[in-house]
C-alpha atoms as a PDB file:
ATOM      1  CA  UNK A   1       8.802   1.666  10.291  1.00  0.00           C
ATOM      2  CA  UNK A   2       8.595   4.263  12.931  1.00  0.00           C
ATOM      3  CA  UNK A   3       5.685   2.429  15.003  1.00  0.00           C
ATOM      4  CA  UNK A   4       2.211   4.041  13.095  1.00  0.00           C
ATOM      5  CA  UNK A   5       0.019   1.021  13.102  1.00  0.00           C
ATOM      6  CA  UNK A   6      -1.515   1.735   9.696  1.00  0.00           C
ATOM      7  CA  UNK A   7       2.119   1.556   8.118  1.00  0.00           C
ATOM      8  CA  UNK A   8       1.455  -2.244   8.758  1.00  0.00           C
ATOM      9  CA  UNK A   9      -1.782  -2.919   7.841  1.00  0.00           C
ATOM     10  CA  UNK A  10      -2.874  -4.330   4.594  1.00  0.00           C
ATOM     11  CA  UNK A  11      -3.829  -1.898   2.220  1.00  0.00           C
ATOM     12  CA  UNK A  12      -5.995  -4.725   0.807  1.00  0.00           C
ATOM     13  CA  UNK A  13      -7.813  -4.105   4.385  1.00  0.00           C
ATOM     14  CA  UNK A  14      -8.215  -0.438   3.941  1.00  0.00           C
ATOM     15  CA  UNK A  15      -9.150   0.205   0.262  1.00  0.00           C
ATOM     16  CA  UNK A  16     -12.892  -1.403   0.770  1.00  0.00           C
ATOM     17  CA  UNK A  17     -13.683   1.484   3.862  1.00  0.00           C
ATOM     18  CA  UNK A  18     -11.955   3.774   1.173  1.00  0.00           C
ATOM     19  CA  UNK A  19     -14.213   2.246  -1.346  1.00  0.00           C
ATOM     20  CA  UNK A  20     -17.141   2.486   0.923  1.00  0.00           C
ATOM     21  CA  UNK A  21     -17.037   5.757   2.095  1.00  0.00           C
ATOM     22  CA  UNK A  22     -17.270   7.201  -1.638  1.00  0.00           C
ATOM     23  CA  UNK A  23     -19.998   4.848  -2.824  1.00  0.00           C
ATOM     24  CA  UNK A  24     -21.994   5.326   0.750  1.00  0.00           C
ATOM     25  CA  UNK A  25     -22.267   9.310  -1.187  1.00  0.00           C
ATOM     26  CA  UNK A  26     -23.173   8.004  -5.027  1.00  0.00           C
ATOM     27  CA  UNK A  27     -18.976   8.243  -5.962  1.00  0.00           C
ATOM     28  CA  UNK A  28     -18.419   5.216  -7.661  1.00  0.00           C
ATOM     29  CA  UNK A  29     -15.491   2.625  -6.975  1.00  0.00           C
ATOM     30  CA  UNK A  30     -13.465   3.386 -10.630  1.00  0.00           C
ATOM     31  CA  UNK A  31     -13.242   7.088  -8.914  1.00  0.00           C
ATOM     32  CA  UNK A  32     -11.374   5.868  -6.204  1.00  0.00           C
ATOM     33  CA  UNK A  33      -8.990   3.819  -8.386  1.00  0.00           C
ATOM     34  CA  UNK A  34      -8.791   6.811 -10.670  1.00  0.00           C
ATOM     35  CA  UNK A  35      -7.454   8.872  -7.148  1.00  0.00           C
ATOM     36  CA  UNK A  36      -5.355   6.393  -5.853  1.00  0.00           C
ATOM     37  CA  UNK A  37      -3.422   6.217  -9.339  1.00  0.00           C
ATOM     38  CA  UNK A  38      -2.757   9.571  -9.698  1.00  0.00           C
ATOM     39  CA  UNK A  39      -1.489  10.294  -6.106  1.00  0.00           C
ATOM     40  CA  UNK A  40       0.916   7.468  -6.948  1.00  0.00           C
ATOM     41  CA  UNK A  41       1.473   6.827 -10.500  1.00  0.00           C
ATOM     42  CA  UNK A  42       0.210   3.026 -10.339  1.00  0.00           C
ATOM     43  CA  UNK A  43      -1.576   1.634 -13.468  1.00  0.00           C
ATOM     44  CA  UNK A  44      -4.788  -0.046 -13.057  1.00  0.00           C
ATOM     45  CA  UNK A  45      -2.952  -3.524 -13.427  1.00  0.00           C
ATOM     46  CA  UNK A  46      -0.604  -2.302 -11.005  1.00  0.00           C
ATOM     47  CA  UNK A  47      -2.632  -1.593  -8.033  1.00  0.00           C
ATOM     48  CA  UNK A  48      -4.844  -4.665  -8.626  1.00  0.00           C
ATOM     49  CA  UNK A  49      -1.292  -6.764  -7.590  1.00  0.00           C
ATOM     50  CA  UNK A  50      -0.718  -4.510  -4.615  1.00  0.00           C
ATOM     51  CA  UNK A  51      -4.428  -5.305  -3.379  1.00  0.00           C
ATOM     52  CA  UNK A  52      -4.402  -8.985  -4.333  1.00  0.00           C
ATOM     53  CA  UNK A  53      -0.749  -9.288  -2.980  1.00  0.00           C
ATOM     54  CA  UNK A  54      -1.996  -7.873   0.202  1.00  0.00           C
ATOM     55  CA  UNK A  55       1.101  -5.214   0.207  1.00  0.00           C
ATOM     56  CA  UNK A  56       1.017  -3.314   3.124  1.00  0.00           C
ATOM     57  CA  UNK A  57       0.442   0.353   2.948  1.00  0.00           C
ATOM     58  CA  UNK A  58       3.470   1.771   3.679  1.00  0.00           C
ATOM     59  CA  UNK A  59       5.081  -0.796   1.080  1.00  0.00           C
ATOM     60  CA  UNK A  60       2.561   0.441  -0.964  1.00  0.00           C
ATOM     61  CA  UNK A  61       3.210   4.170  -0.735  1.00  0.00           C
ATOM     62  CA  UNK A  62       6.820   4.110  -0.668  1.00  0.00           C
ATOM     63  CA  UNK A  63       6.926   2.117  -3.469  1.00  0.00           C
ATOM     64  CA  UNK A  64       5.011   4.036  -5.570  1.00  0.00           C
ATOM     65  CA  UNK A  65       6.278   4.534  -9.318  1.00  0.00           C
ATOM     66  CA  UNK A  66       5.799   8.455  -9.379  1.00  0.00           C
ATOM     67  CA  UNK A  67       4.266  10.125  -6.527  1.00  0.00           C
ATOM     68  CA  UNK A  68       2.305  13.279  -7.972  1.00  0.00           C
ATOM     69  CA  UNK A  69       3.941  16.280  -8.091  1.00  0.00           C
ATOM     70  CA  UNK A  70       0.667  18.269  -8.059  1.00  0.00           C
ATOM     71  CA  UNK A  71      -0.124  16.167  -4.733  1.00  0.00           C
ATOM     72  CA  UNK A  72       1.446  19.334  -2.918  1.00  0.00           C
ATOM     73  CA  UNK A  73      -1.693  21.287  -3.486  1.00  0.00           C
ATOM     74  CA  UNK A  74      -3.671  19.136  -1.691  1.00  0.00           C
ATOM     75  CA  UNK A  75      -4.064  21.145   1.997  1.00  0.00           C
ATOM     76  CA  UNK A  76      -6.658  21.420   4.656  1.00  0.00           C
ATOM     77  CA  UNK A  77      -7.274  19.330   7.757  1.00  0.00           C
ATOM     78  CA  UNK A  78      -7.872  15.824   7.854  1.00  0.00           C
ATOM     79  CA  UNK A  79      -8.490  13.830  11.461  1.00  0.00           C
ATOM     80  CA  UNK A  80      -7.864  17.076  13.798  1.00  0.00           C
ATOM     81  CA  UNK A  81      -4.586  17.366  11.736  1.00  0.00           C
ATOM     82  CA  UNK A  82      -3.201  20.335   8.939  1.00  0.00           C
ATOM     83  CA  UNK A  83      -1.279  18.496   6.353  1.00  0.00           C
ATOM     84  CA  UNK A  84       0.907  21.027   5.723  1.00  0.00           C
ATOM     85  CA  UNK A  85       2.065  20.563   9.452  1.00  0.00           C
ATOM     86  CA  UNK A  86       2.607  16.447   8.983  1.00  0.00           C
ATOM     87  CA  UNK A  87       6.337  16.157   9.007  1.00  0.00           C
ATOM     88  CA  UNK A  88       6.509  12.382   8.218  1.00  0.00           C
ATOM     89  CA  UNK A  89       6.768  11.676   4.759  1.00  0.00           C
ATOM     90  CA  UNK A  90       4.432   8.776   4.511  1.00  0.00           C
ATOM     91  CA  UNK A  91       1.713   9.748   7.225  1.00  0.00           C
ATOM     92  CA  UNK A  92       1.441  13.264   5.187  1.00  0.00           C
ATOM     93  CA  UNK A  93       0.806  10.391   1.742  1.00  0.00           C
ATOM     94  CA  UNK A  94      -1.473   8.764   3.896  1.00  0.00           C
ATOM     95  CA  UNK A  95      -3.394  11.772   4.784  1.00  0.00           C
ATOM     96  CA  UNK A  96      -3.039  13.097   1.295  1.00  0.00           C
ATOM     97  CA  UNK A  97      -5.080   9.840   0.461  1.00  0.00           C
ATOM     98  CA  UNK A  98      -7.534  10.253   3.416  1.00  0.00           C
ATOM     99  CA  UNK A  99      -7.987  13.924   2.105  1.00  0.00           C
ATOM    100  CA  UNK A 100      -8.732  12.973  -1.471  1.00  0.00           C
ATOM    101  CA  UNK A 101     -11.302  10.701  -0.686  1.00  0.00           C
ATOM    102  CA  UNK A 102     -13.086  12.814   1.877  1.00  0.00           C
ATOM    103  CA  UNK A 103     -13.651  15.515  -0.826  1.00  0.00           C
ATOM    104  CA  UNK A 104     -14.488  12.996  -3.465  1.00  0.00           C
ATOM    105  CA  UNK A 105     -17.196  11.840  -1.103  1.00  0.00           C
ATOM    106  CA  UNK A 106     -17.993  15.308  -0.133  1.00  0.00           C
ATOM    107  CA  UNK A 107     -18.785  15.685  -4.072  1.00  0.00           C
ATOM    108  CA  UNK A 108     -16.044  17.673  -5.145  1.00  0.00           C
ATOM    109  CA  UNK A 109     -16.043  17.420  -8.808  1.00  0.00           C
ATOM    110  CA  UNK A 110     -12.680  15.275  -9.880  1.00  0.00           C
ATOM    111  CA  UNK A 111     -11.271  18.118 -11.809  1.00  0.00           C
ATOM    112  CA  UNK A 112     -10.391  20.166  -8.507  1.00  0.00           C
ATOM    113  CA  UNK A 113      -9.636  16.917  -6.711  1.00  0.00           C
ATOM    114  CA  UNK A 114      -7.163  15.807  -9.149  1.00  0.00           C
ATOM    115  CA  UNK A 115      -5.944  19.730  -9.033  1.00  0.00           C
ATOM    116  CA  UNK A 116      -6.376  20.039 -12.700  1.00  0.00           C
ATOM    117  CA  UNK A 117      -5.585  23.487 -14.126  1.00  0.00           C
ATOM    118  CA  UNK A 118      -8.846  25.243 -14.737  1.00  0.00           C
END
């Protein structure tokens, strides 16, 4: 761990404000989980054990099955901070996350989130 205090935190902990922040604009919580699998290739069952075995989240991202190729395509700034310009591998997932969420809540329709082919 190179000192990031969210590398330690429970993802358990973070997924409700995650959660929150997409219902608080009419996005619904199955969205979220539908994000949060494809950015890392977890099944439903899958991330249910992360959250109820209170894994924290950089366990959680480094661990992922099959990070998403297409995740790449995902730019933009997020917190004062380009992700193209994020040179450590698991602050650029986390902000990959953060992004996805952002535009969920900002109503993006999941097609473009999930950078589906049009």
């Amino acid at each position: 761990m190179t000192g990031h205090r969210i590398y330690a935190m429970r993802f358990a902990s973070v997924y409700p404000h995650l959660v929150a922040k997409a219902e608080k604009k009419g996005r619904s919580r199955a969205e979220v989980d539908e994000i949060i699998r494809w950015l890392t290739g977890y099944s439903q069952a899958e991330l249910q054990q992360h959250l109820e075995a209170g894994t924290d989240f950089e366990t959680f991202l480094t661990a992922a099955p099959q990070l998403n190729p297409a995740r790449s395509l995902i730019t933009g700034v997020i917190c004062g901070v380009r992700i193209e310009d994020i040179e450590e591998p698991t602050m650029r997932e986390i902000r990959y996350l953060d992004k996805l969420i952002d535009e969920l809540a900002k109503g993006r329709p999941m097609a473009k989130i999930l950078r589906s082919p049009s």
